[in-house]
C-alpha atoms as a PDB file:
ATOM      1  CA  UNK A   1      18.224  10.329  25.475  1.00  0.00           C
ATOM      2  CA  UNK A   2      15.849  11.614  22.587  1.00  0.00           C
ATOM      3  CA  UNK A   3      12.293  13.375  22.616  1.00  0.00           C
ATOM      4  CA  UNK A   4       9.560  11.494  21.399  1.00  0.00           C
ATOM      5  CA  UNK A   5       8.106  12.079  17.489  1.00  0.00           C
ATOM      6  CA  UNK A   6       5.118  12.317  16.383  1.00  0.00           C
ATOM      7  CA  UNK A   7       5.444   8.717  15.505  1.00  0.00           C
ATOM      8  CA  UNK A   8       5.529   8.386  19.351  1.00  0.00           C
ATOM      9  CA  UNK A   9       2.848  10.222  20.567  1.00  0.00           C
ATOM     10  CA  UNK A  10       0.269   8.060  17.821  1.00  0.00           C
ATOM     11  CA  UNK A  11       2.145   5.066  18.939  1.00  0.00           C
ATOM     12  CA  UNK A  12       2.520   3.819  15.698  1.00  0.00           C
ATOM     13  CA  UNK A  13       5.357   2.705  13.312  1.00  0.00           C
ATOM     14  CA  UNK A  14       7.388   5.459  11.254  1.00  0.00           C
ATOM     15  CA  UNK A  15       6.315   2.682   8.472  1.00  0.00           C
ATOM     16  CA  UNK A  16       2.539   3.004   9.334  1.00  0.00           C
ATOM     17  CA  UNK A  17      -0.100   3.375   6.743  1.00  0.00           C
ATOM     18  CA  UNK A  18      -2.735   6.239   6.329  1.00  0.00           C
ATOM     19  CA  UNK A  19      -5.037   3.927   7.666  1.00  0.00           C
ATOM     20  CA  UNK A  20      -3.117   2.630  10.776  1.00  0.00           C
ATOM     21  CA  UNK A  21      -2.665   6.471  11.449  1.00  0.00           C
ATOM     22  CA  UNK A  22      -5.713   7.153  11.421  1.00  0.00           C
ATOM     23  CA  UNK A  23      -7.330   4.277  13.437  1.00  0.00           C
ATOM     24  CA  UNK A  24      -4.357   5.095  16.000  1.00  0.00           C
ATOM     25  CA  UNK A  25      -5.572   8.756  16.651  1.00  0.00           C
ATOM     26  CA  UNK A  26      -8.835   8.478  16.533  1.00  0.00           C
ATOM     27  CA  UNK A  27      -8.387   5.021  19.573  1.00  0.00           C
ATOM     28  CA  UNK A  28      -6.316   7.646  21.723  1.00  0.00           C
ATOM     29  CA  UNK A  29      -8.652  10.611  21.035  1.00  0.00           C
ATOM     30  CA  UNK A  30     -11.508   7.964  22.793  1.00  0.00           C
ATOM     31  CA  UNK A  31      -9.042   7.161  25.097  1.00  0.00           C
ATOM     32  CA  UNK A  32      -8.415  10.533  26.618  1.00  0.00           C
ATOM     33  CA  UNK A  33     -10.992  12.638  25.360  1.00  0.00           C
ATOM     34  CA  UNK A  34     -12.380  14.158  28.535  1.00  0.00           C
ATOM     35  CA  UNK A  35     -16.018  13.337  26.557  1.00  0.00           C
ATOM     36  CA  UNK A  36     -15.134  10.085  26.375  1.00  0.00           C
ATOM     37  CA  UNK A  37     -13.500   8.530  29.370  1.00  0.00           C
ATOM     38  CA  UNK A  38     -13.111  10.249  32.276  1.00  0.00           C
ATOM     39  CA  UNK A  39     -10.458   7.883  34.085  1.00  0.00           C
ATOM     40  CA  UNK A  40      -7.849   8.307  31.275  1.00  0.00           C
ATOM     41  CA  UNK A  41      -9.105  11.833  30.018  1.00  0.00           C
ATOM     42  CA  UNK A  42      -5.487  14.149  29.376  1.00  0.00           C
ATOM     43  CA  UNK A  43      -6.256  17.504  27.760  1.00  0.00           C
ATOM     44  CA  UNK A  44      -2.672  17.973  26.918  1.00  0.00           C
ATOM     45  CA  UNK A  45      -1.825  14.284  25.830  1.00  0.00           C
ATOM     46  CA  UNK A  46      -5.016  15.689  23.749  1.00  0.00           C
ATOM     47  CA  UNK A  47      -2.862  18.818  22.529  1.00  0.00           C
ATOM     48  CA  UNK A  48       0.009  16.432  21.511  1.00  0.00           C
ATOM     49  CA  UNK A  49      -2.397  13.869  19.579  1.00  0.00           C
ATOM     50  CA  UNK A  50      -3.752  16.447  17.422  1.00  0.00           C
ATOM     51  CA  UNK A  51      -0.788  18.377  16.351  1.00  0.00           C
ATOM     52  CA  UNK A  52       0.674  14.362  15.709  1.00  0.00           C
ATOM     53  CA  UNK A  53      -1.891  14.058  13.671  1.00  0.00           C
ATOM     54  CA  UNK A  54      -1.865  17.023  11.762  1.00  0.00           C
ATOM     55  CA  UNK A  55       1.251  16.358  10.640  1.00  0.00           C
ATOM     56  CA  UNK A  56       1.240  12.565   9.872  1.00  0.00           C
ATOM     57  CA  UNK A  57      -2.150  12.925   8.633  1.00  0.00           C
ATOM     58  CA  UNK A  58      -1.298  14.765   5.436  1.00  0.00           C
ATOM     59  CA  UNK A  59       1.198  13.186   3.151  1.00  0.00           C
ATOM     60  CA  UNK A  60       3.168  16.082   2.000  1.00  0.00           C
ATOM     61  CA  UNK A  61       3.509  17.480   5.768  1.00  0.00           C
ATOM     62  CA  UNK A  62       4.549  13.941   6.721  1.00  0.00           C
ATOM     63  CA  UNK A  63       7.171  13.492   3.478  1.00  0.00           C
ATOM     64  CA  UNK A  64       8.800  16.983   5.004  1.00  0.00           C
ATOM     65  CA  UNK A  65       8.607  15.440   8.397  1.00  0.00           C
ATOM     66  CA  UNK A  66      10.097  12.328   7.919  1.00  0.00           C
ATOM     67  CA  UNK A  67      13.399  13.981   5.971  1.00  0.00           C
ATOM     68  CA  UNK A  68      13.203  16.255   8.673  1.00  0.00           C
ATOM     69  CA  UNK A  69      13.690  13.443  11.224  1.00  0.00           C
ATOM     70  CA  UNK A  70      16.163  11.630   8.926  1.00  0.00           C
ATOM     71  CA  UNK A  71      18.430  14.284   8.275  1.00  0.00           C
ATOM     72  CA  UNK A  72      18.397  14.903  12.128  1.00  0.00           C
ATOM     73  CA  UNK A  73      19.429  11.804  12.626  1.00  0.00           C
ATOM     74  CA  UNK A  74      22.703  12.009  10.193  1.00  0.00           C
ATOM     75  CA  UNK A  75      23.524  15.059  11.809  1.00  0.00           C
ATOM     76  CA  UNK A  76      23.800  14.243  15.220  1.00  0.00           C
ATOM     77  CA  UNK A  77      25.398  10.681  14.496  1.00  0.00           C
ATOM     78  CA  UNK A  78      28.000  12.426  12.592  1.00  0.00           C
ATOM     79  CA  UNK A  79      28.322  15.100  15.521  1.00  0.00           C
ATOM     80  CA  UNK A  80      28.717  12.376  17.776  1.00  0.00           C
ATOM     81  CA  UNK A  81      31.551  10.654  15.871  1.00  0.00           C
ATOM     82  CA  UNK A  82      33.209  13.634  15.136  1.00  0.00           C
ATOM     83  CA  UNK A  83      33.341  14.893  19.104  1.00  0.00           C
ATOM     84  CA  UNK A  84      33.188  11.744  21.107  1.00  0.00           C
ATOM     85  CA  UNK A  85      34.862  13.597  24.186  1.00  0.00           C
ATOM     86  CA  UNK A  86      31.642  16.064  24.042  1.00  0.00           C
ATOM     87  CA  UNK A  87      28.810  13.262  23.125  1.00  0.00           C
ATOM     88  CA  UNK A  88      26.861  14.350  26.310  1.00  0.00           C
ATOM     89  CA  UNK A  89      26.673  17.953  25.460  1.00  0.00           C
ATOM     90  CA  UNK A  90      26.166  16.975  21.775  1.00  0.00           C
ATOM     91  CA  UNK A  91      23.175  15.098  22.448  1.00  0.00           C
ATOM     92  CA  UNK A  92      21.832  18.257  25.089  1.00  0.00           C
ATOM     93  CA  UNK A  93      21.831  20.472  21.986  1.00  0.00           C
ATOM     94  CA  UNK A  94      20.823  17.703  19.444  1.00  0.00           C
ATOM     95  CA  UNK A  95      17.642  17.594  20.905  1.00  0.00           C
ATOM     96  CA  UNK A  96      17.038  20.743  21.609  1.00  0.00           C
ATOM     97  CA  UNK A  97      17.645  21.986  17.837  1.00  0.00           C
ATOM     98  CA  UNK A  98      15.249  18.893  17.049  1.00  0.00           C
ATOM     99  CA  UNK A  99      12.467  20.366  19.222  1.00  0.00           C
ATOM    100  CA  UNK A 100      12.545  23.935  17.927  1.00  0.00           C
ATOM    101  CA  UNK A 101      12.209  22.252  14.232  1.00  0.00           C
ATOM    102  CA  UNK A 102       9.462  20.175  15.303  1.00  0.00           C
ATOM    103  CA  UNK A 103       7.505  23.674  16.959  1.00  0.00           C
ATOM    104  CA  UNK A 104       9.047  25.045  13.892  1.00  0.00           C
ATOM    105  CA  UNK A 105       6.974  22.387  11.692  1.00  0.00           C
ATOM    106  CA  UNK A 106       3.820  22.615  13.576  1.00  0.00           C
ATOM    107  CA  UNK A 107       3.832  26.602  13.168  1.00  0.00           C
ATOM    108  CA  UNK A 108       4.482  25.988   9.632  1.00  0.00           C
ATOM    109  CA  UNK A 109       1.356  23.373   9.078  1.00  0.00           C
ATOM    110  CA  UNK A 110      -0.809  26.162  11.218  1.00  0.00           C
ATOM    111  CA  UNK A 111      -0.020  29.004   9.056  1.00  0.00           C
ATOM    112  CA  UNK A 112      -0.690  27.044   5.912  1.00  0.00           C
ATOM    113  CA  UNK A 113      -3.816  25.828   7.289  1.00  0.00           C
ATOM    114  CA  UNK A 114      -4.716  29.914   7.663  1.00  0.00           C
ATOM    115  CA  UNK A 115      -3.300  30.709   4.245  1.00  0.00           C
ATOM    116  CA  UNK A 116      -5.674  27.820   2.646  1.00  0.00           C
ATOM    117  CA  UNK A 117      -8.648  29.543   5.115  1.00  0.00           C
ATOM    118  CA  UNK A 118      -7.814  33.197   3.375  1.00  0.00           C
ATOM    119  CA  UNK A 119      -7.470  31.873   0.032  1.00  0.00           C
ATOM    120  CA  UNK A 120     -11.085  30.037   0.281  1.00  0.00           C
ATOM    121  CA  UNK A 121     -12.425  33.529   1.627  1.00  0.00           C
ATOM    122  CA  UNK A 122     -11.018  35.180  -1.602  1.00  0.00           C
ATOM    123  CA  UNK A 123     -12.550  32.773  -3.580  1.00  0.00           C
ATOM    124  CA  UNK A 124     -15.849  32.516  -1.962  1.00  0.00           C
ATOM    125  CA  UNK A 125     -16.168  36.562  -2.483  1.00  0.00           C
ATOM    126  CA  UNK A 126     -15.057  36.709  -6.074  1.00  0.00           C
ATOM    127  CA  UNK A 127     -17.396  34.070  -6.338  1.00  0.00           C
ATOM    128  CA  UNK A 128     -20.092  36.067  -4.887  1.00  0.00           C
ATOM    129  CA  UNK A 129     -19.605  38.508  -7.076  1.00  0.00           C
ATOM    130  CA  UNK A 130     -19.163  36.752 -10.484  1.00  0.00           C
ATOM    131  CA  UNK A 131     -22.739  35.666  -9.686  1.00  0.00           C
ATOM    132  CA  UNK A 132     -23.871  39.543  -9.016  1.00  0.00           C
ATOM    133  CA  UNK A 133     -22.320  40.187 -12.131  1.00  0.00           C
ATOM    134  CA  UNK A 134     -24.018  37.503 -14.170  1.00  0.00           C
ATOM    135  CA  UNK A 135     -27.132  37.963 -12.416  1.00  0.00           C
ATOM    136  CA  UNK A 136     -26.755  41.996 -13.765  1.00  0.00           C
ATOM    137  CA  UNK A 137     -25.608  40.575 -17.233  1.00  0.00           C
ATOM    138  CA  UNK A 138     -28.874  38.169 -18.136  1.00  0.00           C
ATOM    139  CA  UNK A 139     -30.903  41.109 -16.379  1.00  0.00           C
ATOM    140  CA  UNK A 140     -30.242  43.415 -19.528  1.00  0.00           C
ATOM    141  CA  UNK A 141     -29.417  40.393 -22.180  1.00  0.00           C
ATOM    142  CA  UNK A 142     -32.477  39.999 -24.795  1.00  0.00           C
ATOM    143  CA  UNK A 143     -33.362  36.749 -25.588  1.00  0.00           C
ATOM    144  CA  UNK A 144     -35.558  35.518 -28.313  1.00  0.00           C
ATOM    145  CA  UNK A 145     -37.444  33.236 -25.692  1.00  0.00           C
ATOM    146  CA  UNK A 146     -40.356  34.361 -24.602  1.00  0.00           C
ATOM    147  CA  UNK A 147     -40.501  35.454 -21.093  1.00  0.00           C
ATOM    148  CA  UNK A 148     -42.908  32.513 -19.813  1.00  0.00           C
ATOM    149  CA  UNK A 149     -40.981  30.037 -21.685  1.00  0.00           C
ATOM    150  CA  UNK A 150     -37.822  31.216 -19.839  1.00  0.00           C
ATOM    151  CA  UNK A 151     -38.896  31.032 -16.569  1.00  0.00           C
ATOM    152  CA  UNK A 152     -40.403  27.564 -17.182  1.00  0.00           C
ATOM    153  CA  UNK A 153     -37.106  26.666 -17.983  1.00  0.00           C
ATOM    154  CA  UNK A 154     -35.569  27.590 -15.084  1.00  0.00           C
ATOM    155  CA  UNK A 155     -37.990  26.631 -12.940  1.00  0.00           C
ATOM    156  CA  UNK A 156     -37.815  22.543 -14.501  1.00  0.00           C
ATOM    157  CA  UNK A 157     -34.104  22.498 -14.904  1.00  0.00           C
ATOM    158  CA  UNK A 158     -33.000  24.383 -11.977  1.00  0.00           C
ATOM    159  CA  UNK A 159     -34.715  25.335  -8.648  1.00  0.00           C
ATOM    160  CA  UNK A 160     -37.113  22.238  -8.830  1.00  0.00           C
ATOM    161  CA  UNK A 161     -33.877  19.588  -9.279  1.00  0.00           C
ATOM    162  CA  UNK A 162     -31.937  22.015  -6.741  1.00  0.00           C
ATOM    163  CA  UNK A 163     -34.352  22.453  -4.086  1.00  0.00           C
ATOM    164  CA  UNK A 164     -34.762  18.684  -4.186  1.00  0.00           C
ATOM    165  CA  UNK A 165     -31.493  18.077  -3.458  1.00  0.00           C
ATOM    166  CA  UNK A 166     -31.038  20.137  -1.312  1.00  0.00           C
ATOM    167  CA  UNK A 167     -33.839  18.697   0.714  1.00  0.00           C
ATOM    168  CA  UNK A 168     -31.590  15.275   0.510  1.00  0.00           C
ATOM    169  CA  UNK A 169     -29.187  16.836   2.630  1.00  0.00           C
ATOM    170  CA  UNK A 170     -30.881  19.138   5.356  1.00  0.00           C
ATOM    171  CA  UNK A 171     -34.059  16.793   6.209  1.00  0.00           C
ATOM    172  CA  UNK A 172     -32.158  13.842   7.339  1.00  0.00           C
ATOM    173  CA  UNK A 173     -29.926  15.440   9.288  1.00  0.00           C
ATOM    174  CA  UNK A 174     -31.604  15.312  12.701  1.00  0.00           C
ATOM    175  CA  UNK A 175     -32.075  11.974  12.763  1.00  0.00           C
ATOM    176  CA  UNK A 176     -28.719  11.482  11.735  1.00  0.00           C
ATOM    177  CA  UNK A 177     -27.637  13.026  14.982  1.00  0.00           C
ATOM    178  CA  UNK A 178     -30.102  10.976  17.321  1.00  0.00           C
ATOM    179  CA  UNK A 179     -28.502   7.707  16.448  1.00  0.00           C
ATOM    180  CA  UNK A 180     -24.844   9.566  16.479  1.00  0.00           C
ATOM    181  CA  UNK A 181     -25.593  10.406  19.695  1.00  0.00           C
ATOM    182  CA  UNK A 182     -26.187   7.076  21.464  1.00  0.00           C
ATOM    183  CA  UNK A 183     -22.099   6.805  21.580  1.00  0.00           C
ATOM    184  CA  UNK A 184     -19.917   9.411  18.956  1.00  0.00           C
ATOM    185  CA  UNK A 185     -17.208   7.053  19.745  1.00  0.00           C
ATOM    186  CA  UNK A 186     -19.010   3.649  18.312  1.00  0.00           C
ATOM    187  CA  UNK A 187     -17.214   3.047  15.031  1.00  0.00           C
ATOM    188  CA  UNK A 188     -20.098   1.618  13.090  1.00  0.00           C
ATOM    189  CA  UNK A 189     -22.360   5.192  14.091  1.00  0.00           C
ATOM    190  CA  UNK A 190     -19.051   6.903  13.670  1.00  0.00           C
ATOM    191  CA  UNK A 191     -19.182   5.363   9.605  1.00  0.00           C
ATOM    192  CA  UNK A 192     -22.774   5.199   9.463  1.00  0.00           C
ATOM    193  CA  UNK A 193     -22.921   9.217   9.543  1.00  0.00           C
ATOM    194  CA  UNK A 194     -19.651   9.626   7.102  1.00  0.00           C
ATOM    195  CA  UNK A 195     -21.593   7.909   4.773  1.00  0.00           C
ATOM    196  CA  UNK A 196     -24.237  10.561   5.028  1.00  0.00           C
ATOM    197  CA  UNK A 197     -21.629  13.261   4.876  1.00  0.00           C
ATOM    198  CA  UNK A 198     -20.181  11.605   1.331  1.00  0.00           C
ATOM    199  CA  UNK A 199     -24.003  11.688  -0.015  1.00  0.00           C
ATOM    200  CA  UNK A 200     -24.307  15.436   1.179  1.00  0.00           C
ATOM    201  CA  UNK A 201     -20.973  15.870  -0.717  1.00  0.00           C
ATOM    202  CA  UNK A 202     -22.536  14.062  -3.881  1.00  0.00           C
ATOM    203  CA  UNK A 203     -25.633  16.029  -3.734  1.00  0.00           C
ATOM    204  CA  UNK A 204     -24.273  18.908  -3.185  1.00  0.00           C
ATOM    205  CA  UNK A 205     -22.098  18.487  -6.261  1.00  0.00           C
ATOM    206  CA  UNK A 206     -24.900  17.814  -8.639  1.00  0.00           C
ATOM    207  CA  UNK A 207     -27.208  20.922  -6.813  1.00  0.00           C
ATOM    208  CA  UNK A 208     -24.652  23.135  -7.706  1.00  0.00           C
ATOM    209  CA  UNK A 209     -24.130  21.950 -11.607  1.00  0.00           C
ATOM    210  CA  UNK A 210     -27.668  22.375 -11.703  1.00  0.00           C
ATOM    211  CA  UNK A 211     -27.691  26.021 -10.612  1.00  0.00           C
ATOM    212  CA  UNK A 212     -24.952  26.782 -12.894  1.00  0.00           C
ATOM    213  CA  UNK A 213     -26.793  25.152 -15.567  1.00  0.00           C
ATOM    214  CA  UNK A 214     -29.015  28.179 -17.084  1.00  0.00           C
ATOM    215  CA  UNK A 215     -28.773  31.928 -16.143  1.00  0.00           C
ATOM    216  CA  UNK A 216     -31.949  33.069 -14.245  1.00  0.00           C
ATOM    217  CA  UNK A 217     -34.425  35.221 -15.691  1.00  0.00           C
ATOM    218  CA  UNK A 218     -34.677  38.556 -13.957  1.00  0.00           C
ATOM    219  CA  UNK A 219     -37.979  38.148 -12.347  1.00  0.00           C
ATOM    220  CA  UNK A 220     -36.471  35.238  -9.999  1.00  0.00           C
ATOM    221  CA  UNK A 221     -33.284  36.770  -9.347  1.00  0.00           C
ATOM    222  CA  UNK A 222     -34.287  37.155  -5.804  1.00  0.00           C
ATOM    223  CA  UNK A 223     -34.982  33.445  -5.596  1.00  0.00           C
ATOM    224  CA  UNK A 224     -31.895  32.789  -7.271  1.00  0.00           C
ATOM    225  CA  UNK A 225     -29.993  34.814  -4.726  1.00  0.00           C
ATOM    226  CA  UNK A 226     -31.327  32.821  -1.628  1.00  0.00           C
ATOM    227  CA  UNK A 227     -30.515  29.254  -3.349  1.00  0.00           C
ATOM    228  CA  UNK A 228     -27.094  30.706  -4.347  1.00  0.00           C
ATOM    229  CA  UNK A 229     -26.482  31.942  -0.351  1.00  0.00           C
ATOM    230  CA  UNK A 230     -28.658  28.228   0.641  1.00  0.00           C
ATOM    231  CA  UNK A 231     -25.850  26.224  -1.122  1.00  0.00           C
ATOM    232  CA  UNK A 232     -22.906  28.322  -0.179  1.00  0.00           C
ATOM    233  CA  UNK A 233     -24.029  27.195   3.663  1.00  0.00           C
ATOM    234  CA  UNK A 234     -24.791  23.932   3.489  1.00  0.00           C
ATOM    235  CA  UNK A 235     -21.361  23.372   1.568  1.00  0.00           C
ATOM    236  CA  UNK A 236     -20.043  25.441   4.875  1.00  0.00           C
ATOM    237  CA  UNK A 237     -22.135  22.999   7.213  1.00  0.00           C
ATOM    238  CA  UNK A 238     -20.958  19.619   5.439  1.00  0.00           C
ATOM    239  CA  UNK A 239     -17.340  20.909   6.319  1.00  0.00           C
ATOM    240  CA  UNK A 240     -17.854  21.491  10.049  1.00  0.00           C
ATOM    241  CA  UNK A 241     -19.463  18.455  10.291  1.00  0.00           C
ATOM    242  CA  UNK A 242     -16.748  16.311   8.714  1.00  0.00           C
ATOM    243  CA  UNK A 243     -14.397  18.163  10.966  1.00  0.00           C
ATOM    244  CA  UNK A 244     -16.136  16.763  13.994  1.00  0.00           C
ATOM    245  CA  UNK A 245     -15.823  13.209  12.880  1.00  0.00           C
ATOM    246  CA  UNK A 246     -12.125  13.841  13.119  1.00  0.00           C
ATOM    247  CA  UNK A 247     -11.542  14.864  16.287  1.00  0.00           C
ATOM    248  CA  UNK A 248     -14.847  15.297  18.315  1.00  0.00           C
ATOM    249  CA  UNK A 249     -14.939  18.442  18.931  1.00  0.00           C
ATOM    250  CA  UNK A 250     -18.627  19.467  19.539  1.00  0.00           C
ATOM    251  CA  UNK A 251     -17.757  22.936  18.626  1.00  0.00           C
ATOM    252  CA  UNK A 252     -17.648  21.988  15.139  1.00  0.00           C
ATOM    253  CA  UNK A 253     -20.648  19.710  15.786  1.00  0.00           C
ATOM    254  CA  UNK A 254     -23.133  23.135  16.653  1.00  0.00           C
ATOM    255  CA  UNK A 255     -21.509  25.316  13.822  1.00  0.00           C
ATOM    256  CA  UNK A 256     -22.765  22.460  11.252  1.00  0.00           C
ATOM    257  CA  UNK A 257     -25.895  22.396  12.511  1.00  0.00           C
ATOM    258  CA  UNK A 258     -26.333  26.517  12.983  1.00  0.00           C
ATOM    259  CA  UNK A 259     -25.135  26.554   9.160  1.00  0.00           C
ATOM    260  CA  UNK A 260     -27.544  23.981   7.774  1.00  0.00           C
ATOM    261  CA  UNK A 261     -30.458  25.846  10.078  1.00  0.00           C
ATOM    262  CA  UNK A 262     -29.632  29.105   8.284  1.00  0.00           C
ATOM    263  CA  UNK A 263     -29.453  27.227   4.825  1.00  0.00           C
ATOM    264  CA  UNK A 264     -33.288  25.998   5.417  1.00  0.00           C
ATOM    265  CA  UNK A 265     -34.222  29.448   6.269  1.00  0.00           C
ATOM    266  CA  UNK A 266     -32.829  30.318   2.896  1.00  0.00           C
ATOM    267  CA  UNK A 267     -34.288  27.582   0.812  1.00  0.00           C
ATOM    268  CA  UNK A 268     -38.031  28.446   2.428  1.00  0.00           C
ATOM    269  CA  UNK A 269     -37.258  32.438   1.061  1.00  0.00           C
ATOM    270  CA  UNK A 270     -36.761  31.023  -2.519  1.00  0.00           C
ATOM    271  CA  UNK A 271     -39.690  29.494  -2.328  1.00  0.00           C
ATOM    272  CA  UNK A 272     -41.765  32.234  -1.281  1.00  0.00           C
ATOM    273  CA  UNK A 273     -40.016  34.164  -4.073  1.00  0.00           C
ATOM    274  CA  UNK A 274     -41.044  31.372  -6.511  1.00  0.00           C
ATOM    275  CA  UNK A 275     -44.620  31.671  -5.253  1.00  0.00           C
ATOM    276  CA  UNK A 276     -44.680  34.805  -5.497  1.00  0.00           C
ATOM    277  CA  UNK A 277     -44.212  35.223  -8.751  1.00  0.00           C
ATOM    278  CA  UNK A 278     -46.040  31.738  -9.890  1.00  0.00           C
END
């Protein structure tokens, strides 16, 4: 007798695909999701699914898993040969040395998801302030532009191109979310608002090239400041909400939307600071 892998729990082949993996989990997330279907709903088959997931999901984690399960394997066969008179007891501790690895494994996978959540932290403040540094820096560096001339500059090749784009992500999301919401578990609305997530991702990418592009000139610093803060959310926002389209969680869902609310109340301050000073 043997507990069940992870393989097991997705019902899937150990030769499985990343696709077929992830098709499997997200068909038994609908299936007993208490969202979803009420009948079937299982909040710990729901538990099991997940941490399945987490590790078959990622192909390093899954490499380290499957020599995990192979080497288990050897082990106990050899055990077994070696001991025939005690294959009973054996198997008893067998499997229970194979289920502290595999709570082992999953501790392991959490604590490098928090070491990957403290490192991002890090680099989000040094990032913050790099850009207080800069900002100080091209506060006190003399040019040979003339002031005007700068700020036209940075008006044209920055926070116009910026604030458009950013306007590509945060307008359409609410009607995004009307037509997700006629069934989060229909495949094609399920794909239709990924696809809006990967052009968030792609505007995103060229907003923030474009604020990198020239230093601001002091007089907009404070509008600088609010599209710097405006793009560090919505980049926040685009994450939660990609995390919901793996496993549902609504949670995720309202923390996408609160982020992207506070990143339009950010974009409107730069442009009262631009208006200001226009």
């Amino acid at each position: 007798m043997t507990d069940s892998t992870h393989y097991d729990t997705l019902d899937i082949s150990p030769a499985a695909t990343p696709v077929q993996i992830k098709q499997a989990y997200r068909r038994l997330v609908k299936l007993f999701h208490p969202d979803g279907n009420r009948e079937t709903a299982n909040h710990e088959q729901i538990v099991r699914i997940n941490a399945a997931y987490e590790i078959l999901g990622d192909p390093q984690q899954r490499q380290s898993y499957d020599q995990m399960l192979l080497k288990d394997r050897l082990r106990h066969e050899q055990s077994v040969n070696n001991h025939p008179s005690r294959r009973a007891e054996s198997s008893a501790t067998y499997t229970s040395a194979r289920s502290q690895r595999y709570q082992q494994a999953d501790a392991s996978a959490r604590s490098q998801r928090q070491q990957q959540a403290d490192t991002e932290n890090r680099y989000y403040a040094h990032r913050q302030q790099q850009a207080n540094a800069e900002n100080r820096y091209y506060a006190h560096r003399q040019t040979a532009i003339d002031a005007d001339e700068q700020l036209e500059q940075w008006l044209q090749k920055v926070y116009v191109p910026v604030n458009r784009l950013i306007c590509r992500i945060l307008n359409p999301l609410a009607d995004q979310l009307d037509q997700l919401s006629a069934d989060p578990f229909d495949d094609e609305l399920m794909e239709q608002f990924q696809a809006y997530l990967k052009e968030c991702r792609n505007y995103l990418k060229q907003a923030q090239l474009a604020f990198r592009s020239l230093p601001n000139p002091a007089n907009v610093a404070g509008a600088a400041v609010h599209l710097y803060y405006c793009l560090n959310q919505v980049a926040d926002g685009i994450e939660e909400l990609e995390l919901f389209t793996l496993n549902y969680d609504e949670g995720y869902l309202h923390t996408g939307q609160e982020l992207f609310r506070i990143a339009t109340g950010l974009r409107c301050e730069a442009q009262y600071a631009v208006k200001d000073i226009a």
